[in-house]
N, C-alpha and C. Protein backbone atom coordinates (compact mmCIF):
# COMPACT_ATOMS: atom_id res chain seq x y z
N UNK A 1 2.01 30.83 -11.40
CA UNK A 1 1.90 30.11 -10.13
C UNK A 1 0.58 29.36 -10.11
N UNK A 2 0.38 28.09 -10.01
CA UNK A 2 -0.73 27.11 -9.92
C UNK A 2 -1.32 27.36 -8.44
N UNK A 3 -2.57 28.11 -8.22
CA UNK A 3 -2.97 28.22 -7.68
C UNK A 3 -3.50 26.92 -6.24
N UNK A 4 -3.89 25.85 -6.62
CA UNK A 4 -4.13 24.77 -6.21
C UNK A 4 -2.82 23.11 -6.37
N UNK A 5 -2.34 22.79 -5.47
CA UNK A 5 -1.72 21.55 -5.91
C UNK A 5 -2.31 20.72 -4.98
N UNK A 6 -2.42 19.60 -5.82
CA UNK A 6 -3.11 18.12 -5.14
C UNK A 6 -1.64 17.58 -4.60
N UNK A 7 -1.76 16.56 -3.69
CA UNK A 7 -0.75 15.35 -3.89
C UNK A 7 -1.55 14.11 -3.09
N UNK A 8 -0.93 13.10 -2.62
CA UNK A 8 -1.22 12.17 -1.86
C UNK A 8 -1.78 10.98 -2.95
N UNK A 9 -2.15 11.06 -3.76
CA UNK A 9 -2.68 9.67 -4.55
C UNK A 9 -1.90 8.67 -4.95
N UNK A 10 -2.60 7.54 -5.61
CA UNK A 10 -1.43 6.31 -5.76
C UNK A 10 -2.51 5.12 -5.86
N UNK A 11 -1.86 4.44 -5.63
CA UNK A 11 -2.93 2.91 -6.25
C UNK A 11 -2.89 2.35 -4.85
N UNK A 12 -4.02 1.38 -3.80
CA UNK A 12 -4.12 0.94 -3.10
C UNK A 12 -4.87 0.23 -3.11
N UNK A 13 -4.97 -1.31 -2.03
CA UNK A 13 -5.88 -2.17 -2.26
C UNK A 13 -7.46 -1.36 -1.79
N UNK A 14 -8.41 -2.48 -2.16
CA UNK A 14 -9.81 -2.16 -1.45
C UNK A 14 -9.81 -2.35 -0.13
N UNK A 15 -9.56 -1.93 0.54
CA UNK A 15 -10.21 -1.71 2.17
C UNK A 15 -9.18 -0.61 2.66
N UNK A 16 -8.25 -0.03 1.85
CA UNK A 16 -6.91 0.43 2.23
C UNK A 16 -7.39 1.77 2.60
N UNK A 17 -6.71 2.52 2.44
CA UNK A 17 -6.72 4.28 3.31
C UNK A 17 -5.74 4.87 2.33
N UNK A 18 -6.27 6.05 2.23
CA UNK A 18 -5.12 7.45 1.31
C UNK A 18 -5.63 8.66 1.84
N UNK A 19 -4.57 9.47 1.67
CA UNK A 19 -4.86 10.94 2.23
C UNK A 19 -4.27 11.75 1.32
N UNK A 20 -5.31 12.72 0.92
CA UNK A 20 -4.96 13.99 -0.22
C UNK A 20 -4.81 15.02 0.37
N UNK A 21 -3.73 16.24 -0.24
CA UNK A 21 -4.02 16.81 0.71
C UNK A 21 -3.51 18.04 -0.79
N UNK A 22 -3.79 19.09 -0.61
CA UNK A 22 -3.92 20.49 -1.41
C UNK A 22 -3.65 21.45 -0.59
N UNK A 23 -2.62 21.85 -1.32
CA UNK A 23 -1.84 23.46 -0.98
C UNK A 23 -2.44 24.64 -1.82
N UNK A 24 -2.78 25.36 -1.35
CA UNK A 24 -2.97 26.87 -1.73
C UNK A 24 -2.16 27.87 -1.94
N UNK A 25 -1.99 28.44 -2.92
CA UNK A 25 -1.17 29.07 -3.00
C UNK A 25 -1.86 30.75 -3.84
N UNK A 26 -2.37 30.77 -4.32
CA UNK A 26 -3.30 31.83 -4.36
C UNK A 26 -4.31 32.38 -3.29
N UNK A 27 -4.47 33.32 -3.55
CA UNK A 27 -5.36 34.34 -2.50
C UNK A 27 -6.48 33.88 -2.30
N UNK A 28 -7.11 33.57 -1.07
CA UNK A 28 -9.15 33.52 -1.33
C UNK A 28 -8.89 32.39 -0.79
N UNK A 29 -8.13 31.74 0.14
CA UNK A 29 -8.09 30.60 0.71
C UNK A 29 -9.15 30.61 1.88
N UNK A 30 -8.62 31.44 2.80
CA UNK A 30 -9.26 31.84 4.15
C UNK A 30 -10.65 32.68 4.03
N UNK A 31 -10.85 32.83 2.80
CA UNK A 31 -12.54 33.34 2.43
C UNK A 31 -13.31 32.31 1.80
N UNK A 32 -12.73 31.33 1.18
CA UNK A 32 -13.57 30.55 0.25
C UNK A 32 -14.26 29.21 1.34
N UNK A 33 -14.82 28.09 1.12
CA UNK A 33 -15.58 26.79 1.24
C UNK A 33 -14.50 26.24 -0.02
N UNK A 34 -14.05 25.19 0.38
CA UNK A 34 -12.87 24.15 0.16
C UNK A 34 -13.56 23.11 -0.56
N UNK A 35 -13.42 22.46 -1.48
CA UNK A 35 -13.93 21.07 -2.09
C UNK A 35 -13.13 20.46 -2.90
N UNK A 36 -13.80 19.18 -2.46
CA UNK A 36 -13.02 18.01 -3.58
C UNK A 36 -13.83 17.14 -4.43
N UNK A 37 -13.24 17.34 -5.80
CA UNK A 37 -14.23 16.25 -6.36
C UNK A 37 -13.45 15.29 -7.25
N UNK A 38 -14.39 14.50 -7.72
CA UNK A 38 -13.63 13.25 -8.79
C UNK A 38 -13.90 13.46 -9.82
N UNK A 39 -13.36 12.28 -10.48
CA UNK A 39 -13.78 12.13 -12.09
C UNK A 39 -13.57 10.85 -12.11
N UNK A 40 -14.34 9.98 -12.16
CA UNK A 40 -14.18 8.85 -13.27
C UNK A 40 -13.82 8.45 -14.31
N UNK A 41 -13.68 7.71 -15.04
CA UNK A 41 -13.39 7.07 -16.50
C UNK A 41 -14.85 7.39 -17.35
N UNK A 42 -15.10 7.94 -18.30
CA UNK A 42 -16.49 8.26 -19.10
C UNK A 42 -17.67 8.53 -18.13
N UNK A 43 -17.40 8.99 -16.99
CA UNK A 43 -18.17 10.10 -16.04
C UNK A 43 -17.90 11.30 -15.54
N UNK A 44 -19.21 11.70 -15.24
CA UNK A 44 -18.88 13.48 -15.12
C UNK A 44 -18.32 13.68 -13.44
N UNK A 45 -17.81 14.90 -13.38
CA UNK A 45 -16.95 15.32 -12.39
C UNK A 45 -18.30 15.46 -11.06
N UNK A 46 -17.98 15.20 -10.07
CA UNK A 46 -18.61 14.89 -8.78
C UNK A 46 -18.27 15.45 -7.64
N UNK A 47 -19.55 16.28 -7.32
CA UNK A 47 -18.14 16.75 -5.54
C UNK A 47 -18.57 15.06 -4.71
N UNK A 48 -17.18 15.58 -4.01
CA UNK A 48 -17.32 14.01 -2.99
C UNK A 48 -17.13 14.79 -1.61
N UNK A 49 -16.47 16.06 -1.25
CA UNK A 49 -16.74 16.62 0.25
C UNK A 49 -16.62 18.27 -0.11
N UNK A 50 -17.19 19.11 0.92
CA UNK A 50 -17.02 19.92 0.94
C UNK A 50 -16.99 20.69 2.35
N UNK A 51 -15.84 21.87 2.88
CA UNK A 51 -15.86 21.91 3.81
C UNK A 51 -16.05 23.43 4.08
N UNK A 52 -16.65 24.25 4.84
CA UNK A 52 -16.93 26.20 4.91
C UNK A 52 -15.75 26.46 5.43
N UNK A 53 -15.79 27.78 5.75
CA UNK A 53 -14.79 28.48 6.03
C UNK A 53 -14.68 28.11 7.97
N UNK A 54 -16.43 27.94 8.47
CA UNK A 54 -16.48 27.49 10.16
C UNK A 54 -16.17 26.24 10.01
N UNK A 55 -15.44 25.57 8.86
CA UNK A 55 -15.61 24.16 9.49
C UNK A 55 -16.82 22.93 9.22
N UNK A 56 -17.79 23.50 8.65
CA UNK A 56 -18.93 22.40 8.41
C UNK A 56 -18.79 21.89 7.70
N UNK A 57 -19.06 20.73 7.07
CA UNK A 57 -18.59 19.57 6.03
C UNK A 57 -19.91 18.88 5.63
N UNK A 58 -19.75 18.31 4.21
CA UNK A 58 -20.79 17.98 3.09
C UNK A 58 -20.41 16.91 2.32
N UNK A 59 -20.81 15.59 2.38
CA UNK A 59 -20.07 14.63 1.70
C UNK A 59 -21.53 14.10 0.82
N UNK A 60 -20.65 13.61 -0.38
CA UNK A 60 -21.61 12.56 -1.10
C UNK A 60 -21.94 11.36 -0.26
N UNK A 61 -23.00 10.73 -0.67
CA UNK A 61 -23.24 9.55 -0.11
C UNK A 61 -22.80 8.29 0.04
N UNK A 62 -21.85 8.44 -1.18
CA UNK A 62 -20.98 7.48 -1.51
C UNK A 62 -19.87 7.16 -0.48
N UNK A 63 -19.55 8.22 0.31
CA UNK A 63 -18.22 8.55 1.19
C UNK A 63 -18.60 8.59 2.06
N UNK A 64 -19.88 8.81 2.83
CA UNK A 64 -20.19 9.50 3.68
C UNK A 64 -19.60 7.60 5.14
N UNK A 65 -19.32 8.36 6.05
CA UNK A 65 -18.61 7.67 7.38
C UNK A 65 -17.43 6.55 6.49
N UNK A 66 -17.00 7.05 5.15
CA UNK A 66 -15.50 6.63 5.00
C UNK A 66 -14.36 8.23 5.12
N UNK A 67 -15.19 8.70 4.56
CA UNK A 67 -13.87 9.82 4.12
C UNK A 67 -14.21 11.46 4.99
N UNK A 68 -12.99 11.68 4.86
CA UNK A 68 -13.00 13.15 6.62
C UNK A 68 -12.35 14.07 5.35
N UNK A 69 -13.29 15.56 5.42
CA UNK A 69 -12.33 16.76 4.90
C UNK A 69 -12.15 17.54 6.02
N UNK A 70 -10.40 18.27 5.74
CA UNK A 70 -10.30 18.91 6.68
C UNK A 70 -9.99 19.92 6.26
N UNK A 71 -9.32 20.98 7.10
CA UNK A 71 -9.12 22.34 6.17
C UNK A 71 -7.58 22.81 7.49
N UNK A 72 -6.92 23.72 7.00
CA UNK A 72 -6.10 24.25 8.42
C UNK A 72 -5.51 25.81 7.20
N UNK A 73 -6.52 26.42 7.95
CA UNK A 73 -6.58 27.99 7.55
C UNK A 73 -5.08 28.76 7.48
N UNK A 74 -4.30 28.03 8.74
CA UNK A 74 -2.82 28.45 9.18
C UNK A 74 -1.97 28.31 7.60
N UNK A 75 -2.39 27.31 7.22
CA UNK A 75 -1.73 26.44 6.38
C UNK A 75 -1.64 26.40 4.95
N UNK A 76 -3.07 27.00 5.10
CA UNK A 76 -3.43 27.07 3.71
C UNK A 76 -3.73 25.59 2.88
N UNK A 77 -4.05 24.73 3.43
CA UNK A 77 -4.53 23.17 2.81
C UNK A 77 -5.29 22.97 3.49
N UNK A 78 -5.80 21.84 2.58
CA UNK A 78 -7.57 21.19 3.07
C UNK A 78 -7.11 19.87 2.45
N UNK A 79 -7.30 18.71 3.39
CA UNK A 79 -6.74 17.25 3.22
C UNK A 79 -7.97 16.42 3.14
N UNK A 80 -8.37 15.05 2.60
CA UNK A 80 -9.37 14.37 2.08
C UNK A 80 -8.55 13.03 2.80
N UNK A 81 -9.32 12.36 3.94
CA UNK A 81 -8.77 11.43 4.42
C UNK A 81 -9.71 10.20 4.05
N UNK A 82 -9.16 9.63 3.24
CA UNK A 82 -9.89 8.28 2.72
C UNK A 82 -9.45 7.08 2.96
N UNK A 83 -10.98 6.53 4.08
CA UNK A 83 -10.50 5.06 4.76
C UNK A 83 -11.70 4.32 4.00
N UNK A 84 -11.72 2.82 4.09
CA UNK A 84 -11.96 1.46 3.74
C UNK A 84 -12.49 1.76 2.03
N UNK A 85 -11.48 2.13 0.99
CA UNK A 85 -11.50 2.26 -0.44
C UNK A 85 -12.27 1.30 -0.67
N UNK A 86 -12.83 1.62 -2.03
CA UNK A 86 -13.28 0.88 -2.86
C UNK A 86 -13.29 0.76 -4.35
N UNK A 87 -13.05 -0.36 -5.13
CA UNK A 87 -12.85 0.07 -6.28
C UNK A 87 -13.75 1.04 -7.24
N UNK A 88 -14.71 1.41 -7.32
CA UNK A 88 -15.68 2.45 -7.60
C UNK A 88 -15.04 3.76 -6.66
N UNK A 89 -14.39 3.96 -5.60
CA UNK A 89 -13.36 5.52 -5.95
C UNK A 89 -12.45 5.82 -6.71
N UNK A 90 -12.07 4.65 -7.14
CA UNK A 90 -10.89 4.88 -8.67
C UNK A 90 -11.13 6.33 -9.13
N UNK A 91 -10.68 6.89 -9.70
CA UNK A 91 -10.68 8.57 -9.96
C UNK A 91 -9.72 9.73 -9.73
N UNK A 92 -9.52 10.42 -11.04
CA UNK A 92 -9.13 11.71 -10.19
C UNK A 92 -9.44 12.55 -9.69
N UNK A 93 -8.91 12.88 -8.58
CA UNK A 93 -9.97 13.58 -7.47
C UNK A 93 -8.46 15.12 -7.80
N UNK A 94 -9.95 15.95 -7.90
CA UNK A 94 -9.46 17.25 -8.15
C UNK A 94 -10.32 18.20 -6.71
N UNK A 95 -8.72 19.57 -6.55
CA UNK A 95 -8.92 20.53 -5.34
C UNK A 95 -9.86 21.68 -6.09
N UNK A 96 -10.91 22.37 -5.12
CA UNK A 96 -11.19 23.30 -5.82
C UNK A 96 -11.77 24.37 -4.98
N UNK A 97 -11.41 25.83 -5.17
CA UNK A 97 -11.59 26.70 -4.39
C UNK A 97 -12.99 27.62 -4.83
N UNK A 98 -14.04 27.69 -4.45
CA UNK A 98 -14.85 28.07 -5.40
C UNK A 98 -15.17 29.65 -5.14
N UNK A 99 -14.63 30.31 -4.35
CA UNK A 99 -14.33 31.90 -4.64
C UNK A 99 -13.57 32.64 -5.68
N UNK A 100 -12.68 31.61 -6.39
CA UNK A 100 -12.26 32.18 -7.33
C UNK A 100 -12.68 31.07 -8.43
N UNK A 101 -13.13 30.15 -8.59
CA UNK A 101 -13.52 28.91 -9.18
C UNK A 101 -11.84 28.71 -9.51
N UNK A 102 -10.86 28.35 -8.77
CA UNK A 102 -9.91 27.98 -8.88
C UNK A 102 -9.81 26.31 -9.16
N UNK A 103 -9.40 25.61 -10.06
CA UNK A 103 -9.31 24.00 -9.94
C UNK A 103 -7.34 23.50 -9.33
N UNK A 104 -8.00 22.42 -8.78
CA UNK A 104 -5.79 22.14 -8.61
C UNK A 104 -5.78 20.64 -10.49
N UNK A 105 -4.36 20.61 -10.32
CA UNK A 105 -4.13 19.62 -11.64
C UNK A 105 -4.58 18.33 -11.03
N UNK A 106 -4.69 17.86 -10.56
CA UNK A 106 -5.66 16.11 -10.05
C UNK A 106 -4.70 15.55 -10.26
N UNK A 107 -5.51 14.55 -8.83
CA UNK A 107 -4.15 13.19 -8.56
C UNK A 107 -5.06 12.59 -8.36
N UNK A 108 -4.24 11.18 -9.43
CA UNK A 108 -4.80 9.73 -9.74
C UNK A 108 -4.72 8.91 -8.24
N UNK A 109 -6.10 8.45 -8.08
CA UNK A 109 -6.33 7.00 -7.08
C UNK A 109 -6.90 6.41 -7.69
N UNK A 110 -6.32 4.72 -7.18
CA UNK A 110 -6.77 3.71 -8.00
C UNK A 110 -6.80 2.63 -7.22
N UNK A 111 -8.01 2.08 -6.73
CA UNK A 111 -8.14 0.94 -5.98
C UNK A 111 -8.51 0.13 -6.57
N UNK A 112 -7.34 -1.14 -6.02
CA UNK A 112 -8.03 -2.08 -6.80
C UNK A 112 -8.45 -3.31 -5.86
N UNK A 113 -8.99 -4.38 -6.85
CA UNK A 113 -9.97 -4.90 -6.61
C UNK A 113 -9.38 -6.57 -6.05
């Protein structure tokens, strides 16, 4: 059982909007701090938000007043709402639970230009 699944990615213009969103399916959901990060093309992996278990949130600078993490404990997912893209978010953006250092398989976004 894959602990983490991504979905929501896809190719969109630059100014466009996407929403990721990751299911949990392993244990340590409702104990862990939630994050998402990328990967680039010949760059290293990056957190881009991170959210606690109360709710507080941590974004790179890069994102910061584009992109919202959320979390819904009920639910077991934590969603990455990404408004006015840019081609420099191109990436796969991978889920990751870091109480168990759980990773999800990453979903491709690709804005283009």
């Amino acid at each position: 059982q894959v602990p983490l699944v991504e979905s929501g990615g896809g190719l969109v213009e630059a100014g466009g909007s996407l929403r990721l969103s990751c299911a949990a399916s392993a244990s340590g959901f409702r104990l862990s701090a939630m994050e998402w990060y990328r990967q680039a093309p010949g760059k290293q992996r990056e957190l881009v938000a991170r959210i606690s278990l109360a709710g507080s949130t941590v974004y790179a600078d890069s994102v910061k007043g584009r992109f919202t993490i959320s979390r819904d404990n009920a639910k077991k997912t934590v969603d990455l709402q990404m408004n006015s893209l840019k081609p420099e978010d191109t990436a796969v953006y991978y889920c990751h639970q870091g109480l168990n250092n759980y990773w999800g398989q990453g979903t491709q976004v690709t804005v283009s230009s």
